[in-house]
Protein backbone atom coordinates (compact mmCIF):
# COMPACT_ATOMS: atom_id res chain seq x y z
CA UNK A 1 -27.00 -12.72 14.61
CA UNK A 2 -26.09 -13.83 10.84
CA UNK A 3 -23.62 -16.28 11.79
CA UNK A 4 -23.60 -19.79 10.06
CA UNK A 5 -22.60 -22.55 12.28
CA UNK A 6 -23.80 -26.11 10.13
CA UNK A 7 -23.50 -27.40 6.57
CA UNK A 8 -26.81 -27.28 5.32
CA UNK A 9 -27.33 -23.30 6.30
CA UNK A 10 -24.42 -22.56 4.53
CA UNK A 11 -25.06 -24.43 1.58
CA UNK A 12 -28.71 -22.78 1.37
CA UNK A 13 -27.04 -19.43 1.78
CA UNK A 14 -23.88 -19.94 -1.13
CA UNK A 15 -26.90 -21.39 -2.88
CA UNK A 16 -28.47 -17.60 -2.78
CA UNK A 17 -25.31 -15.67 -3.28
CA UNK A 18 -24.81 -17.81 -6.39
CA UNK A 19 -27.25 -15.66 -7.96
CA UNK A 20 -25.40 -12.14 -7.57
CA UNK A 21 -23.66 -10.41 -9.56
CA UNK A 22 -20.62 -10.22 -7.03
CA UNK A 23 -19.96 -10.74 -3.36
CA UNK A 24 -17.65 -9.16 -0.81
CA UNK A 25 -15.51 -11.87 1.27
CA UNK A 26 -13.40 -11.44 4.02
CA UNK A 27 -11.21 -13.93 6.49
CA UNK A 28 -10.34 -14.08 10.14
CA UNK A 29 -7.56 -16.35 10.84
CA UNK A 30 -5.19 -16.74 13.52
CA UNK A 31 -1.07 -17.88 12.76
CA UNK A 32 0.83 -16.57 15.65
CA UNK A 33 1.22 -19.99 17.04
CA UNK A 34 0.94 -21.61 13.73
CA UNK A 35 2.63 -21.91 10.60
CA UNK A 36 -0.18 -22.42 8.70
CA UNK A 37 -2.94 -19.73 9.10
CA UNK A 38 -5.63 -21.37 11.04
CA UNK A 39 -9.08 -20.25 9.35
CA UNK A 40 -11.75 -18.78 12.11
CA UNK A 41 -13.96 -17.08 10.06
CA UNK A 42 -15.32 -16.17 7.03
CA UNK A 43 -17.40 -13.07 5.76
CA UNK A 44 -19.77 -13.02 3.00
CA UNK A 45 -22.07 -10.64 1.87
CA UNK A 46 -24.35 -10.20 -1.43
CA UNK A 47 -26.95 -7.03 -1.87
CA UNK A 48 -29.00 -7.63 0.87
CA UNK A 49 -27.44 -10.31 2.80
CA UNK A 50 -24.54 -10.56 4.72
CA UNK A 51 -23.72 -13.45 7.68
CA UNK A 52 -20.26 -14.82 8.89
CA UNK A 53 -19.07 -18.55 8.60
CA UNK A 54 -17.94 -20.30 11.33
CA UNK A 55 -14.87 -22.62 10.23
CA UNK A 56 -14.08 -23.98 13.52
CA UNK A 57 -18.00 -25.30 13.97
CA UNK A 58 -17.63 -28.96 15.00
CA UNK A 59 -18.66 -30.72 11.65
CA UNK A 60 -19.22 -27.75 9.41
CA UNK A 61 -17.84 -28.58 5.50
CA UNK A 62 -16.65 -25.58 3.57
CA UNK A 63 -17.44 -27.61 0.31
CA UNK A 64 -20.38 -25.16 -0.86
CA UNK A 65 -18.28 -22.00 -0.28
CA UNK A 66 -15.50 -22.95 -1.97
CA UNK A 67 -17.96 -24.13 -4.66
CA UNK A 68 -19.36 -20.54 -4.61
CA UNK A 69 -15.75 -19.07 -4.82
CA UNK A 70 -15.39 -21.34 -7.81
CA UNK A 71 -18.41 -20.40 -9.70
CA UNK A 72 -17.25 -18.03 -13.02
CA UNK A 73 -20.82 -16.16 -12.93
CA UNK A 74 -20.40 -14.21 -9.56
CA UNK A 75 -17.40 -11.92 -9.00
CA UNK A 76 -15.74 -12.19 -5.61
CA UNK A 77 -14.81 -8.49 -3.79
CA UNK A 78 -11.97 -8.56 -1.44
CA UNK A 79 -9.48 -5.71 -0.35
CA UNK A 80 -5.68 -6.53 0.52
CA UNK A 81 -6.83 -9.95 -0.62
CA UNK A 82 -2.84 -11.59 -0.49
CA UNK A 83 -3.55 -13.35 3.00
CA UNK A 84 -7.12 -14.51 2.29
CA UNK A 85 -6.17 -15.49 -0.84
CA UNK A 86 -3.01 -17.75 0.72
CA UNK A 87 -5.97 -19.88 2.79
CA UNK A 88 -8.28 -20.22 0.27
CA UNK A 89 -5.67 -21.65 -2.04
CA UNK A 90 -4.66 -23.83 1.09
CA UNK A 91 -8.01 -25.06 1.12
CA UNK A 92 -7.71 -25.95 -2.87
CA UNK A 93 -10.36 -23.19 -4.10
CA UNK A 94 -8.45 -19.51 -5.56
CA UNK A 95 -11.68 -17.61 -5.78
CA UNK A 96 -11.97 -16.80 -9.64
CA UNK A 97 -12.95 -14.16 -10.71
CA UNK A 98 -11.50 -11.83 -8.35
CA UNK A 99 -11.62 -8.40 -8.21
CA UNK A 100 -9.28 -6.32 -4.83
CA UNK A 101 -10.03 -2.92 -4.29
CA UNK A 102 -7.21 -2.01 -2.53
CA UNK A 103 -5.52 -2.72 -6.23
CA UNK A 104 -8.33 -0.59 -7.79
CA UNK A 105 -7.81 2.28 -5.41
CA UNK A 106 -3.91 2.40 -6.40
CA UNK A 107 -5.18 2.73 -10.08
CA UNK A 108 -8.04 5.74 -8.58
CA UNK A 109 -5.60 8.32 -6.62
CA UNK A 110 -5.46 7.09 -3.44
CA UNK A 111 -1.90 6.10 -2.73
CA UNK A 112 0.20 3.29 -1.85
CA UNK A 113 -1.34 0.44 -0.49
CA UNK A 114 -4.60 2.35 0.79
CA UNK A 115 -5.73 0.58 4.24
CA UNK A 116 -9.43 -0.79 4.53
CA UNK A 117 -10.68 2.09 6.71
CA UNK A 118 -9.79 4.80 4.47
CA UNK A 119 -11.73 3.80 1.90
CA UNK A 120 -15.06 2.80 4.26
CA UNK A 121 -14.38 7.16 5.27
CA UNK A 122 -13.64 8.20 2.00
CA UNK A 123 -15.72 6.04 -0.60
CA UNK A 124 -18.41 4.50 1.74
CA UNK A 125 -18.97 7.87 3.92
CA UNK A 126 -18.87 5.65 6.69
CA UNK A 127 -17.08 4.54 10.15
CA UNK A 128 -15.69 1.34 10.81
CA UNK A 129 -16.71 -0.36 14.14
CA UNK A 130 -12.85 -0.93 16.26
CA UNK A 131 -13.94 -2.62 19.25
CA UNK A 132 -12.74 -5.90 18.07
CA UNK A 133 -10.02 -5.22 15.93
CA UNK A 134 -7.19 -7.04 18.43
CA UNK A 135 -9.49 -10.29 19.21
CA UNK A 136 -8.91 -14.26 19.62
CA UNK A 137 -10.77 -15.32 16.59
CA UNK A 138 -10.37 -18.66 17.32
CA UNK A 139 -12.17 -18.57 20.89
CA UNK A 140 -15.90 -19.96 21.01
CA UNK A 141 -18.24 -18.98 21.11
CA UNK A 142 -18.18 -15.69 18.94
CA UNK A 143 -19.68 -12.49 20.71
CA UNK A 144 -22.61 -10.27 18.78
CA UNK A 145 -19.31 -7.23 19.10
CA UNK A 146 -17.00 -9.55 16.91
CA UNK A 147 -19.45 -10.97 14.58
CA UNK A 148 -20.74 -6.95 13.66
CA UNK A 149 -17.07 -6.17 13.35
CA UNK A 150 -16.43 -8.67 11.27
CA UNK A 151 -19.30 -8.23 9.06
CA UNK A 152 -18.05 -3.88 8.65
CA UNK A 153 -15.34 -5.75 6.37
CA UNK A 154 -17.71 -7.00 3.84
CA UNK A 155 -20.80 -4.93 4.24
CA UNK A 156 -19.02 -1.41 3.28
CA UNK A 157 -17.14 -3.51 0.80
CA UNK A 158 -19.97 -3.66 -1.59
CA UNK A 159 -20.30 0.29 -1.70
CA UNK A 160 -16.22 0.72 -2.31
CA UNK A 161 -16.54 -1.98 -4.87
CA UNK A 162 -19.21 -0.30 -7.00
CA UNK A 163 -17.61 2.91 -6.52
CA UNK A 164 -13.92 1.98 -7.20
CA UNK A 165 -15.53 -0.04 -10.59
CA UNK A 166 -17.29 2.90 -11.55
CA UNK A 167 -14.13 5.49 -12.04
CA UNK A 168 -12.14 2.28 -13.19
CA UNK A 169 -14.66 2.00 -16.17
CA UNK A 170 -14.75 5.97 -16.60
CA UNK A 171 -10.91 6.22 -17.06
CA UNK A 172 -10.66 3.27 -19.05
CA UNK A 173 -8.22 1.77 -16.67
CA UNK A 174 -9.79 -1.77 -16.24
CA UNK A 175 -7.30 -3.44 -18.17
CA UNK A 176 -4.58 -1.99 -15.57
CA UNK A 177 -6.44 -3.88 -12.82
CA UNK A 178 -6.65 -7.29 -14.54
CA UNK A 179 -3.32 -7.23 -15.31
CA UNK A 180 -2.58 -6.90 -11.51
CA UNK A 181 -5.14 -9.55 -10.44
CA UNK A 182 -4.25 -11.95 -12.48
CA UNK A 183 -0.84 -11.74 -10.87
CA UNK A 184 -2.16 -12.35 -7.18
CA UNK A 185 -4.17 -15.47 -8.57
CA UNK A 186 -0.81 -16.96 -9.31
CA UNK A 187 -1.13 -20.24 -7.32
CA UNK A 188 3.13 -19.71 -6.72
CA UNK A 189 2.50 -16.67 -4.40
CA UNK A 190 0.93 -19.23 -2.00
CA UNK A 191 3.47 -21.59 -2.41
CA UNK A 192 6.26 -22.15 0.00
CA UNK A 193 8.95 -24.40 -1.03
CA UNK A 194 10.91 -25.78 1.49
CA UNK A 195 14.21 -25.66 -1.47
CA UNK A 196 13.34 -22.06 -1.66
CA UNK A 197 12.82 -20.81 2.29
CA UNK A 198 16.88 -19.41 2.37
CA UNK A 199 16.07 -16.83 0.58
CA UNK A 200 13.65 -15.05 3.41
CA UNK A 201 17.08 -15.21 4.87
CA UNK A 202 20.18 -11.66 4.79
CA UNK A 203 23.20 -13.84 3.86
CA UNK A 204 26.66 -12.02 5.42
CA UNK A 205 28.53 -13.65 3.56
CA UNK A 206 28.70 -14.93 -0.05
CA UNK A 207 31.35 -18.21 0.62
CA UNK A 208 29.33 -21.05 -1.02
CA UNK A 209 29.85 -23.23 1.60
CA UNK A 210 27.91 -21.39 4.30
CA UNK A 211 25.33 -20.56 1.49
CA UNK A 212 24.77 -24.27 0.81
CA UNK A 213 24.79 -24.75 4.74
CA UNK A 214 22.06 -21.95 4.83
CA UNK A 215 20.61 -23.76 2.50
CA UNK A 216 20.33 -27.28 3.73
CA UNK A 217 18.96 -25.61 7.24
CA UNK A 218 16.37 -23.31 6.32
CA UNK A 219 15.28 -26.25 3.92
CA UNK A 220 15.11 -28.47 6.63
CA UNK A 221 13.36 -25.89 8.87
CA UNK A 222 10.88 -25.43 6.60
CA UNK A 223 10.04 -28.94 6.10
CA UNK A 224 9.78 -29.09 10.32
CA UNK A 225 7.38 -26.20 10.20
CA UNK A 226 5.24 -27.46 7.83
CA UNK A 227 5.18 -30.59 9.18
CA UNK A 228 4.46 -29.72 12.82
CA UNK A 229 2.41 -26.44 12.07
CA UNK A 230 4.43 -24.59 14.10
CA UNK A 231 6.20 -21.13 12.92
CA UNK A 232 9.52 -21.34 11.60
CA UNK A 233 10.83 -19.39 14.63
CA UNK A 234 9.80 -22.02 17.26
CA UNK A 235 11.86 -24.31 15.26
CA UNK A 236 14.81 -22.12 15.14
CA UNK A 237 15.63 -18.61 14.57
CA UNK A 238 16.83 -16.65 11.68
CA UNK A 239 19.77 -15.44 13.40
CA UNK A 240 20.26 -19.00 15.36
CA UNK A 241 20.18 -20.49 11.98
CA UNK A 242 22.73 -18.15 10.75
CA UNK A 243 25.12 -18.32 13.96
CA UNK A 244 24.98 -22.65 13.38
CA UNK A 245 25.95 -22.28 10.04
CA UNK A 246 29.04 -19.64 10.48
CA UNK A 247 29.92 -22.29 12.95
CA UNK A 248 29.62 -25.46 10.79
CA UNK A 249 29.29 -27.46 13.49
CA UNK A 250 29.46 -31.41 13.00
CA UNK A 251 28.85 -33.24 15.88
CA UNK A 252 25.81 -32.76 18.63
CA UNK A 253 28.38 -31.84 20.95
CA UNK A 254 29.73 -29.21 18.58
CA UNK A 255 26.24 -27.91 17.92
CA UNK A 256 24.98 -28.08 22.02
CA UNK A 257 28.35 -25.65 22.84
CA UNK A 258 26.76 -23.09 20.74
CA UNK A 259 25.28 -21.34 24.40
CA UNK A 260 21.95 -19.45 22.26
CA UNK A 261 21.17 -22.40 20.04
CA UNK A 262 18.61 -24.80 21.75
CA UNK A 263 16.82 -27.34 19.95
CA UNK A 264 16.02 -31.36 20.88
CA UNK A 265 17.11 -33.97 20.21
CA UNK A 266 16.23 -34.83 16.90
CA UNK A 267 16.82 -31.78 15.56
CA UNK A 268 20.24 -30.92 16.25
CA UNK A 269 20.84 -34.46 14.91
CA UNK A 270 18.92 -33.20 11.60
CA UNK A 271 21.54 -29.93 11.60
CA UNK A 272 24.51 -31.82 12.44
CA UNK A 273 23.62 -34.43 9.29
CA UNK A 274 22.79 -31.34 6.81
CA UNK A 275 25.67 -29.56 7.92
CA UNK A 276 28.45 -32.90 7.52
CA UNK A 277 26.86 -33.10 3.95
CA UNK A 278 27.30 -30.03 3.05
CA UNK A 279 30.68 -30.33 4.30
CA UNK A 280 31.29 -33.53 2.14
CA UNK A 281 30.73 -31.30 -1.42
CA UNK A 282 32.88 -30.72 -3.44
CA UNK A 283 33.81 -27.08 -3.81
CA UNK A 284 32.44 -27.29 -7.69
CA UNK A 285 29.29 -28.63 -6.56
CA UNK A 286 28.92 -25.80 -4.39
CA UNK A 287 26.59 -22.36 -5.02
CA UNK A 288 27.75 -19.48 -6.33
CA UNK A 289 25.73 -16.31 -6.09
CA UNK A 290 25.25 -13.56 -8.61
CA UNK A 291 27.05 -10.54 -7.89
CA UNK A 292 25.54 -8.02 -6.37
CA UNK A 293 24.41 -5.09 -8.81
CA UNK A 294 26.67 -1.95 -9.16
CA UNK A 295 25.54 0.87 -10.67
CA UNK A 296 27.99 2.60 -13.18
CA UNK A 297 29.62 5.88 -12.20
CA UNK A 298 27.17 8.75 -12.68
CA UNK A 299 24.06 6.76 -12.88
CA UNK A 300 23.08 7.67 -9.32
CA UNK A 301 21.91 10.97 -10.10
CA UNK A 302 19.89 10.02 -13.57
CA UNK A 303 17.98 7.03 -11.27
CA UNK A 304 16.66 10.18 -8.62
CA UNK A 305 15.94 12.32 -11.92
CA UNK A 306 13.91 9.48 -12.85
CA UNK A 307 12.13 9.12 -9.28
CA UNK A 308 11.07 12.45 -9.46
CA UNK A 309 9.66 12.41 -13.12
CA UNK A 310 7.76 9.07 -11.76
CA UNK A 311 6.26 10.46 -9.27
CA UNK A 312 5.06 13.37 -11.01
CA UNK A 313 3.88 11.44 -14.03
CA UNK A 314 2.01 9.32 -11.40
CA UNK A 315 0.64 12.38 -9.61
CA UNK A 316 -0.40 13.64 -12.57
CA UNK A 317 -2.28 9.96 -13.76
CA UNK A 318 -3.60 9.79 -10.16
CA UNK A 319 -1.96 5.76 -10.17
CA UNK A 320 0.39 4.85 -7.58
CA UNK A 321 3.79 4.32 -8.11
CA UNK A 322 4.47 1.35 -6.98
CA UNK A 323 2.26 0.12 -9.97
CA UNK A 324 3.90 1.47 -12.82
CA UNK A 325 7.92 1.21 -11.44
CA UNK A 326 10.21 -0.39 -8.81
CA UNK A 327 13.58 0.87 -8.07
CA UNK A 328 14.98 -2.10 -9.75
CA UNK A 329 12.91 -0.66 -12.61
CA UNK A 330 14.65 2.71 -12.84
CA UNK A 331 17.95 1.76 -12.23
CA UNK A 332 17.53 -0.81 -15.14
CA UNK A 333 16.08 2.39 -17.54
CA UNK A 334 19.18 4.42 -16.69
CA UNK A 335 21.46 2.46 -17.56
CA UNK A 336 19.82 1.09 -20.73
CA UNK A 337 17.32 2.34 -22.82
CA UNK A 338 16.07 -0.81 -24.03
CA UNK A 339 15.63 -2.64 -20.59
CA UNK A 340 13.15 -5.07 -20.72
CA UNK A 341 11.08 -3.97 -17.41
CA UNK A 342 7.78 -3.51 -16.61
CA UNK A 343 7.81 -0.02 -16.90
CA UNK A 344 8.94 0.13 -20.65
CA UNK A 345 5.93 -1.81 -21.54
CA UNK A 346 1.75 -1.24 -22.21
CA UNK A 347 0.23 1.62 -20.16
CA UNK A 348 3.35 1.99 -17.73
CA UNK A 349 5.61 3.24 -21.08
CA UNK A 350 2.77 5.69 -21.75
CA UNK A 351 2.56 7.23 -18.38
CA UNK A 352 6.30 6.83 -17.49
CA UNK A 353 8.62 4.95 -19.99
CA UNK A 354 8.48 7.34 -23.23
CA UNK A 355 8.95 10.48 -20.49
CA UNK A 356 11.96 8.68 -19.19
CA UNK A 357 13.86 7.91 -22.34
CA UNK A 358 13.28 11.86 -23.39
CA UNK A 359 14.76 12.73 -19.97
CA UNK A 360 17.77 10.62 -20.46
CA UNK A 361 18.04 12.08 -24.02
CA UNK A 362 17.60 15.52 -23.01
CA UNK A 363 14.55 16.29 -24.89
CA UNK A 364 12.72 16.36 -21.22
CA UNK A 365 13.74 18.94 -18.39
CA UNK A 366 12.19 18.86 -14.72
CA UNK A 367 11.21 22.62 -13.55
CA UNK A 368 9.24 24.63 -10.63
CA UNK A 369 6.95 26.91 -12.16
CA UNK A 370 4.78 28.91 -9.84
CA UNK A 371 5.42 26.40 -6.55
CA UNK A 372 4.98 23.51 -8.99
CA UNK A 373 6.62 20.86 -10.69
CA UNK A 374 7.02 20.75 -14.27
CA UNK A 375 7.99 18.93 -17.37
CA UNK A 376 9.42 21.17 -20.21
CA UNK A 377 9.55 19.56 -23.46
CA UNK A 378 13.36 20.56 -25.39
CA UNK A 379 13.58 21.26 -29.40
CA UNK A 380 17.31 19.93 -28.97
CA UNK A 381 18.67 16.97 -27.37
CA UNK A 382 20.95 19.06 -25.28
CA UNK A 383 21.42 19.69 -21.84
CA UNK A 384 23.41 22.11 -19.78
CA UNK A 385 26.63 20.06 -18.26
């Protein structure tokens, strides 16, 4: 079986896929019990070769595949590429360039984030192999099923890729596709911030004292989670973390009568510390959170007017919406014509933005014609009231 279990193997191999043009890569990993994904495998395949690295073979160095996904000349393939993307940047390599075709399909009709398996059926005119789809990754050694399942996600991923690059090129939509990609190659995706973790968290209530509390915990929870590799939940829950700070308690004793909360020793001395500095703040040095949003009277109904002309216009483009406008994004357009969003900018105003300033003016109506939806272009700014 193509499976690469030593150094010098792999090296001879990236030193082969260094001449391609591009190459399809794929991860295993394993984080249930982690907090860090824990890297098992990793798929590679070129035109005629494909074989699967073993990461957790005593001794092997990753040094000439990350020098691989380094190298500018060869383009690396990858579909739904946010996770595998996460390691490799944990392992100090983004692969660059980068092309993911489950970004690609979104710009080529097929939908919302469009799963693996529909393109190898649709594109590649194949079937994937499922036998291994719920395995251990990290158990050795590998069997011949799991190493031929894992390859299916790189081998068909060479056909999608030319395919997908193909209609991209046709349409002229390339340019849409960079613009995404260089987005995910943002090294601050993969980036988790202990300061930052709170806001993974649904706040009920806005008092800036038990925000700051929330705060100080989730901060310190992170830091713990990172530190021992364990997930965040094994240090503490989200809604343990929340039911501590409501309470505010700050002594051990205070924090040990809470009857669901259960952590050792050193950490409830960790809470009760954050907590008694929090406490300690004055109320000026405490957060204050934005307001949430309200929408002005009446804009309700011109935001759904505006879903529906974005999903026709996207229909119509064969792009999926969640690549030209958020809800945010609409809700911004009705109430201001000049909102700086996304969707009032580059291809996204062609395909949606212009359309939805005519609707709010009334120069653009939304019709069934013949079981169909419509867009009827007015002489007259005016609407019916």
């Amino acid at each position: 079986m193509p499976l690469i279990t030593d150094t010098r193997a792999l090296a001879a191999f990236c030193d082969r896929m260094r001449q391609e043009r591009f190459v399809a890569v794929d991860t295993e990993f394993m984080r249930d019990r982690t907090y860090w994904p824990r890297l098992c495998l990793v798929q590679v395949a070129g035109e005629k070769e494909a074989v699967a690295i073993d990461a957790l073979a005593p001794g092997i160095d990753l040094a000439p595949l990350l020098a691989l996904m380094a190298d500018p000349a060869v383009l690396k393939v990858m579909h739904a590429a946010r996770q595998d993307l996460e390691i490799f940047h944990r392992l100090g390599q983004l692969p660059h360039p980068f092309f993911d075709t489950q970004v690609a399909a979104m710009v080529c009709g097929f939908g919302e984030e469009v799963a693996y398996e529909t393109l190898v059926n649709k594109v590649a005119k194949a079937q994937l192999d499922k036998s291994s789809r719920f395995t251990d990754w990290a158990r050795r050694p590998l069997t011949e099923a799991q190493i031929r399942y894992a390859l299916g996600d790189v081998t068909h991923l060479r056909v999608i890729y030319e395919s997908l690059h193909a209609r991209i090129e046709k349409a002229g939509r390339m340019g849409w596709v960079q613009e995404e990609l260089e987005a995910l190659l943002d090294p601050r995706l993969y980036e988790n911030p202990p300061e930052e973790a709170w806001k993974r968290l649904k706040l009920r209530s806005r008092d800036g004292r038990f925000v700051a509390i929330v705060q100080a915990l989730a901060a310190w929870r992170e830091r713990e989670a990172q530190r021992r590799d364990l997930p965040r939940a094994r240090i503490i829950r989200d809604d343990l973390l929340l039911e501590v700070a409501a309470n505010r308690p700050q002594t051990v004793e205070e924090l040990r009568s809470l009857e669901r909360v259960s952590v050792d020793k050193e950490g409830a001395a960790a809470i009760v510390a954050a907590i008694r500095e929090v406490m300690a703040l004055p109320r000026a040095a405490l957060p204050q959170l934005p307001e949430p949003v309200v929408l002005p009277r009446g804009i309700g109904p011109i935001v759904d007017l505006l879903r529906v002309l974005l999903k026709y216009r996207c229909e119509e483009a064969e792009v999926a919406q969640r690549l030209v406008a958020s809800t945010a994004d609409l809700e911004a357009i009705a109430v201001d014509d000049r909102a700086d969003v996304p969707a009032m900018h580059g291809w996204r105003r062609e395909i949606f933005g212009e359309d939805a300033l005519a609707l709010k003016a009334g120069r653009l109506a939304l019709a069934v014609r013949g079981r169909r939806p419509a867009v009827i272009r007015l002489e007259q700014g005016t609407a019916a009231s």
